[in-house]
C-alpha atoms as a PDB file:
ATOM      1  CA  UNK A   1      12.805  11.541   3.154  1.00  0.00           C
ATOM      2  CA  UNK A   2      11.366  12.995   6.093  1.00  0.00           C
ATOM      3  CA  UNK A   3       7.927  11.260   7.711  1.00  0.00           C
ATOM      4  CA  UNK A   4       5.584  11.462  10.332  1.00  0.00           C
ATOM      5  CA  UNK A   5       3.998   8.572  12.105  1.00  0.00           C
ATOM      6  CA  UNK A   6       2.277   7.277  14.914  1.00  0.00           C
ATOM      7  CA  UNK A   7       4.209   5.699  17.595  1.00  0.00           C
ATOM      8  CA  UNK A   8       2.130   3.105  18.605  1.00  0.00           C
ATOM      9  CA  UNK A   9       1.728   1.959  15.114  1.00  0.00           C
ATOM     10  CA  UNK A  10       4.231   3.279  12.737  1.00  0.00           C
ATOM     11  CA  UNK A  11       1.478   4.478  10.425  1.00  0.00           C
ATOM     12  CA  UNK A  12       2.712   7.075   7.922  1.00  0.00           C
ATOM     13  CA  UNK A  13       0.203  10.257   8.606  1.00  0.00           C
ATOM     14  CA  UNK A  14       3.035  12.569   6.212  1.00  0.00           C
ATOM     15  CA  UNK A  15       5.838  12.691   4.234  1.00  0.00           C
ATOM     16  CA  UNK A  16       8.138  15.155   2.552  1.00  0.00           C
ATOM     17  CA  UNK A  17      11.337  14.973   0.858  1.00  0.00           C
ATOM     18  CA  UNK A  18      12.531  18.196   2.757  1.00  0.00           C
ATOM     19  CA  UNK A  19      10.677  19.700   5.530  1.00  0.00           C
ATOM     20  CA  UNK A  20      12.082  21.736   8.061  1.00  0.00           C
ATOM     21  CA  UNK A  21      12.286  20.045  11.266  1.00  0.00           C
ATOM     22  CA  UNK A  22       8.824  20.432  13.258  1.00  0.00           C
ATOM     23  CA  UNK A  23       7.060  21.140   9.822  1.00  0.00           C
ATOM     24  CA  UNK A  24       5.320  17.615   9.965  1.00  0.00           C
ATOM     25  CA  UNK A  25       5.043  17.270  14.063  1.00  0.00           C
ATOM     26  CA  UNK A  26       3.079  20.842  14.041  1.00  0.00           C
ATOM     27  CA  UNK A  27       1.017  19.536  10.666  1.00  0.00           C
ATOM     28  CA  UNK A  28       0.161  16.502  12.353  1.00  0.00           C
ATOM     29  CA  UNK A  29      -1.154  18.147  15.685  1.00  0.00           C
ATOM     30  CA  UNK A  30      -3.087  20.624  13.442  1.00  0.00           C
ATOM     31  CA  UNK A  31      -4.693  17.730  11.637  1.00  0.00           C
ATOM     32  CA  UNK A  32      -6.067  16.270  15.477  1.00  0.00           C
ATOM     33  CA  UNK A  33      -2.822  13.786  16.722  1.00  0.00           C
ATOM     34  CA  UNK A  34      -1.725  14.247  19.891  1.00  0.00           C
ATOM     35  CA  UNK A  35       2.377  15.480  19.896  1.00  0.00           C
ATOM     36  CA  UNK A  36       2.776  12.461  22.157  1.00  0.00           C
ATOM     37  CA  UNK A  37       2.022   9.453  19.740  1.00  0.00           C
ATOM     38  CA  UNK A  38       3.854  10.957  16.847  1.00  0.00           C
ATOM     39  CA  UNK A  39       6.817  10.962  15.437  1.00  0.00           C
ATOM     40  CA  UNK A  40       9.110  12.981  13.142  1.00  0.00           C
ATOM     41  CA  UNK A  41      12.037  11.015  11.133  1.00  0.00           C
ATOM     42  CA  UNK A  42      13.846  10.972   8.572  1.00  0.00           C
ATOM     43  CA  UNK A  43      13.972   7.470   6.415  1.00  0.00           C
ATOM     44  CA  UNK A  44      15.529   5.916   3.671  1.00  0.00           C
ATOM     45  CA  UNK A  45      13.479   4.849   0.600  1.00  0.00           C
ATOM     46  CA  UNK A  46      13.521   0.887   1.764  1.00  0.00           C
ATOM     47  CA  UNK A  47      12.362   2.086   5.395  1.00  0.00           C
ATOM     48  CA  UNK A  48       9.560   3.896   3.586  1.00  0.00           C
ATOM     49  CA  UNK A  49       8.766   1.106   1.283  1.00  0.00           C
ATOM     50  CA  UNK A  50       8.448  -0.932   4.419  1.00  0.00           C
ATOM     51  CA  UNK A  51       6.201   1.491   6.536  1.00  0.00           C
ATOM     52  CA  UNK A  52       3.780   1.791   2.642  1.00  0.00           C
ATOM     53  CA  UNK A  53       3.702  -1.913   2.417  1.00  0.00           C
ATOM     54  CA  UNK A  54       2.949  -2.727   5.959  1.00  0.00           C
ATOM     55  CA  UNK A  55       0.530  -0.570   6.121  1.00  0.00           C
ATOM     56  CA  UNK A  56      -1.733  -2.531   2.865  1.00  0.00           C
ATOM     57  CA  UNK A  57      -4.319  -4.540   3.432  1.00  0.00           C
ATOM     58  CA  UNK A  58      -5.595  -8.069   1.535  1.00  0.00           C
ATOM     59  CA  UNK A  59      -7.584  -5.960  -0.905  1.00  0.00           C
ATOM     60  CA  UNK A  60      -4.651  -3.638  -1.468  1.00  0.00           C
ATOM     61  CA  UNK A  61      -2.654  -6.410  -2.344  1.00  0.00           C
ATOM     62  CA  UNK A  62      -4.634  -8.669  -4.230  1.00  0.00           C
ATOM     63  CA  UNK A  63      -5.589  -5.302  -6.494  1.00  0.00           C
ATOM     64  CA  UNK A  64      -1.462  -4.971  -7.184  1.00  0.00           C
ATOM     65  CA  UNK A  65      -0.872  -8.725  -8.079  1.00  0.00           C
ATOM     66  CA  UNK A  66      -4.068  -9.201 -10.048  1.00  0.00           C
ATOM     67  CA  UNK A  67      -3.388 -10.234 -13.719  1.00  0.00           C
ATOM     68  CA  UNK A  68      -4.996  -7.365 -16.320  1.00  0.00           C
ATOM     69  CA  UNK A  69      -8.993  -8.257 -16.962  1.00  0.00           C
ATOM     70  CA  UNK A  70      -7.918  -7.725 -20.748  1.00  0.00           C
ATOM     71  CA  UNK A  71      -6.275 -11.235 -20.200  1.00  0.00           C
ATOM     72  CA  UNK A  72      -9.833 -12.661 -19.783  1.00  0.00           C
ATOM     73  CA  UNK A  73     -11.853 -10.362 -21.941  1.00  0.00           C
ATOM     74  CA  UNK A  74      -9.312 -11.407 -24.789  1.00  0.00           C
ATOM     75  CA  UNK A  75      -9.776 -15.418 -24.070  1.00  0.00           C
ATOM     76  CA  UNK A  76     -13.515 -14.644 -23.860  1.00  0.00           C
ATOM     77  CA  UNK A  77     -13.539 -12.811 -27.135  1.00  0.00           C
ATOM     78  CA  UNK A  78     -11.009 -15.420 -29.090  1.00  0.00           C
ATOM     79  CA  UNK A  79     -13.419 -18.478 -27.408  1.00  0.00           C
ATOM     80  CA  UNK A  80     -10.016 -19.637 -25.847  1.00  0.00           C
ATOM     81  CA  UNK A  81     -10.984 -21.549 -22.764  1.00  0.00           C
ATOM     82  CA  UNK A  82      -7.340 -22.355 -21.171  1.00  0.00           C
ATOM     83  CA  UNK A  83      -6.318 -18.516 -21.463  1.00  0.00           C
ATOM     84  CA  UNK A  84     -10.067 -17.890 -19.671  1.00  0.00           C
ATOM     85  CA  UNK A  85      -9.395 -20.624 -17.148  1.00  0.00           C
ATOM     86  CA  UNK A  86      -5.728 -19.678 -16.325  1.00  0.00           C
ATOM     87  CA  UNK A  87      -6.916 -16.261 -15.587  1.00  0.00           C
ATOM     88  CA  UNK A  88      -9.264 -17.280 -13.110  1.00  0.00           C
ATOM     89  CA  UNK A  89      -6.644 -19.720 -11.393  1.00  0.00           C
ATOM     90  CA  UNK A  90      -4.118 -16.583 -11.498  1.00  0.00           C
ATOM     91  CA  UNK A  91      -7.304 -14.647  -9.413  1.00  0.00           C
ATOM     92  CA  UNK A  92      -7.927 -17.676  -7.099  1.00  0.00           C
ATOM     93  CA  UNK A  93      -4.041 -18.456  -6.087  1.00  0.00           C
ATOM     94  CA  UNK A  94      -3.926 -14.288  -5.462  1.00  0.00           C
ATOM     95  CA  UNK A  95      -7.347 -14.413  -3.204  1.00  0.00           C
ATOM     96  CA  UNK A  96      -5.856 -17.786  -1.245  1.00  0.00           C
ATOM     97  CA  UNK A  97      -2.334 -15.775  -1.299  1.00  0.00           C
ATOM     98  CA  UNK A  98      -3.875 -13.143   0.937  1.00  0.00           C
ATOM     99  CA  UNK A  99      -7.100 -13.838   2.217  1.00  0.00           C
ATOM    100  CA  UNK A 100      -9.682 -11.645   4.041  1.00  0.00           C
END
């Protein structure tokens, strides 16, 4: 995997599983960077995983890990207050997992 990113703070700005070398620098500068603050590498799929995931905020991440609304809708529906009140602990441990 080839990528493009910002020196200053490894942001991903592009990525292509083949590019010929330059492809993303000249892309980039097109798009408004400056060819000094960026970057062209190529990464494995963990380094990549990395750059995605450090680049997610609290609302990114609390989206992911968030249990299905079905869960509650169903408990709601069936009148089953533990399944209602374990989704909204699952929700509130997520929100104090990463907080604004």
């Amino acid at each position: 995997m080839i990528v493009c990113i910002e020196k200053s703070t490894g942001k991903l700005i592009e990525m292509q599983s083949f590019a010929i070398k330059g492809t993303l620098i000249l892309n980039a500068v097109n798009a408004g960077y400056m060819k000094s603050e960026i970057e062209e590498k190529e990464i494995t799929e963990t380094e990549l995983q990395s750059i995605i995931n450090s680049s997610k905020n609290y609302a990114d991440r609390r989206r992911e890990e968030y249990p299905p609304i079905t869960d509650y809708i169903d408990g709601i529906i069936k009148g089953d207050a533990k399944q209602v009140q374990n989704y909204i602990d699952s929700c509130l441990s997520i929100k104090a997992k990463y907080p604004k």
